[in-house]
Protein backbone atom coordinates (compact mmCIF):
# COMPACT_ATOMS: atom_id res chain seq x y z
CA UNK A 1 -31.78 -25.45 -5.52
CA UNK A 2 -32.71 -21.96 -5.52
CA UNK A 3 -29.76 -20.00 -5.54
CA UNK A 4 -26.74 -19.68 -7.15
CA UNK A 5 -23.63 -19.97 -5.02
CA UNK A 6 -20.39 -18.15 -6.39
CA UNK A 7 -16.87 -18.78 -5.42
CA UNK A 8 -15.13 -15.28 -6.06
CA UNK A 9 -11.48 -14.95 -7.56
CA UNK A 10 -10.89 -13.55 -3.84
CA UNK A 11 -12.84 -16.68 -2.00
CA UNK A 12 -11.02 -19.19 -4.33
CA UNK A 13 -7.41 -17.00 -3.66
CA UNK A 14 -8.11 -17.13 0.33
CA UNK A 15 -8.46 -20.82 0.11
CA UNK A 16 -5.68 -21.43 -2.06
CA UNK A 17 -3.29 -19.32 0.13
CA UNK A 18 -4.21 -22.36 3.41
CA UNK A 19 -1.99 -25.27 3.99
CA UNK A 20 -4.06 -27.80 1.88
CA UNK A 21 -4.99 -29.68 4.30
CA UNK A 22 -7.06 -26.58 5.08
CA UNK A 23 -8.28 -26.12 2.19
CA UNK A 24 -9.54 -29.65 2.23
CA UNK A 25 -11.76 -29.60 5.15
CA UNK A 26 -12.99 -25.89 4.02
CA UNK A 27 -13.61 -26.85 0.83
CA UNK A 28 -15.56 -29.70 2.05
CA UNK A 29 -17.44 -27.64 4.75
CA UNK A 30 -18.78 -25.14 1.94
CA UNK A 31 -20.10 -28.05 -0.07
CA UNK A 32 -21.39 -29.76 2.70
CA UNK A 33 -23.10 -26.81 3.97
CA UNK A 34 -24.15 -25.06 0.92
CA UNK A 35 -24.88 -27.36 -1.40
CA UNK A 36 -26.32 -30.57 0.54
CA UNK A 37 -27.51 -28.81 3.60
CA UNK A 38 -25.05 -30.48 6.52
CA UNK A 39 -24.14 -29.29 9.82
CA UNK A 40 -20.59 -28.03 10.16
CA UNK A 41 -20.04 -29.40 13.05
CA UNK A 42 -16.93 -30.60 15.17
CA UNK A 43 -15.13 -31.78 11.86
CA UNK A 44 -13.27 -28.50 12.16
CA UNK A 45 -10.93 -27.34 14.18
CA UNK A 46 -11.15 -24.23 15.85
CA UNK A 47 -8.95 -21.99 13.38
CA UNK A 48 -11.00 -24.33 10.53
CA UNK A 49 -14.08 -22.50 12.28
CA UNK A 50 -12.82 -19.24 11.72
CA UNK A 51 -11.26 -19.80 8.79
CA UNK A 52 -14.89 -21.42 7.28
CA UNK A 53 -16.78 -18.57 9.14
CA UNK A 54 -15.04 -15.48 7.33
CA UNK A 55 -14.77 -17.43 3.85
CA UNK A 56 -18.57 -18.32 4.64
CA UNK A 57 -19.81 -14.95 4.75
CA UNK A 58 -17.35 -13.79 1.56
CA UNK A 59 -19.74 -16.33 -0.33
CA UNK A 60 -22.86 -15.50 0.75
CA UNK A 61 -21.81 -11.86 0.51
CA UNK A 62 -20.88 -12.56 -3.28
CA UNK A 63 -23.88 -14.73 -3.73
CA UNK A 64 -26.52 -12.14 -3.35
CA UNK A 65 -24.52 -9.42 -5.20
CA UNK A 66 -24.72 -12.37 -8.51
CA UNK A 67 -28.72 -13.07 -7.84
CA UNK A 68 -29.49 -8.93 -7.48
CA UNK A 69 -27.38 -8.76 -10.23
CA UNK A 70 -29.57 -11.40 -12.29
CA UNK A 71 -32.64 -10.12 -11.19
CA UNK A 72 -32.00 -6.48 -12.64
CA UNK A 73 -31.79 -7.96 -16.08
């Protein structure tokens, strides 16, 4: 693995605040995605989709921010 992937107080708040059966299949999506390098497929539903795309983009967002961060030191 290359990069580091960071789960912000806000990302891990945004979760927390879905019905956890939400959270579940997000949760599961980021790994899946992120970590291992599945498809997010038709799993979701369509709010999941959304959901996962927004909170996607919050981590990647964060993600770079940590490795410029790194890098500068």
């Amino acid at each position: 693995m290359n990069q580091s992937i960071v789960l912000s107080q806000n990302v891990l708040n945004t979760i927390k605040s879905l019905p956890i059966e939400q959270q579940y299949s997000i949760v599961s999506a980021i790994a899946g995605e992120m970590i291992f390098g599945a498809v997010v497929g038709n799993e979701l539903t369509a709010e999941e989709r959304r959901l996962y795309a927004i909170i996607k983009t919050y981590v990647k967002q964060d993600s770079q921010l940590y490795a410029c961060r790194m890098t500068a030191y």
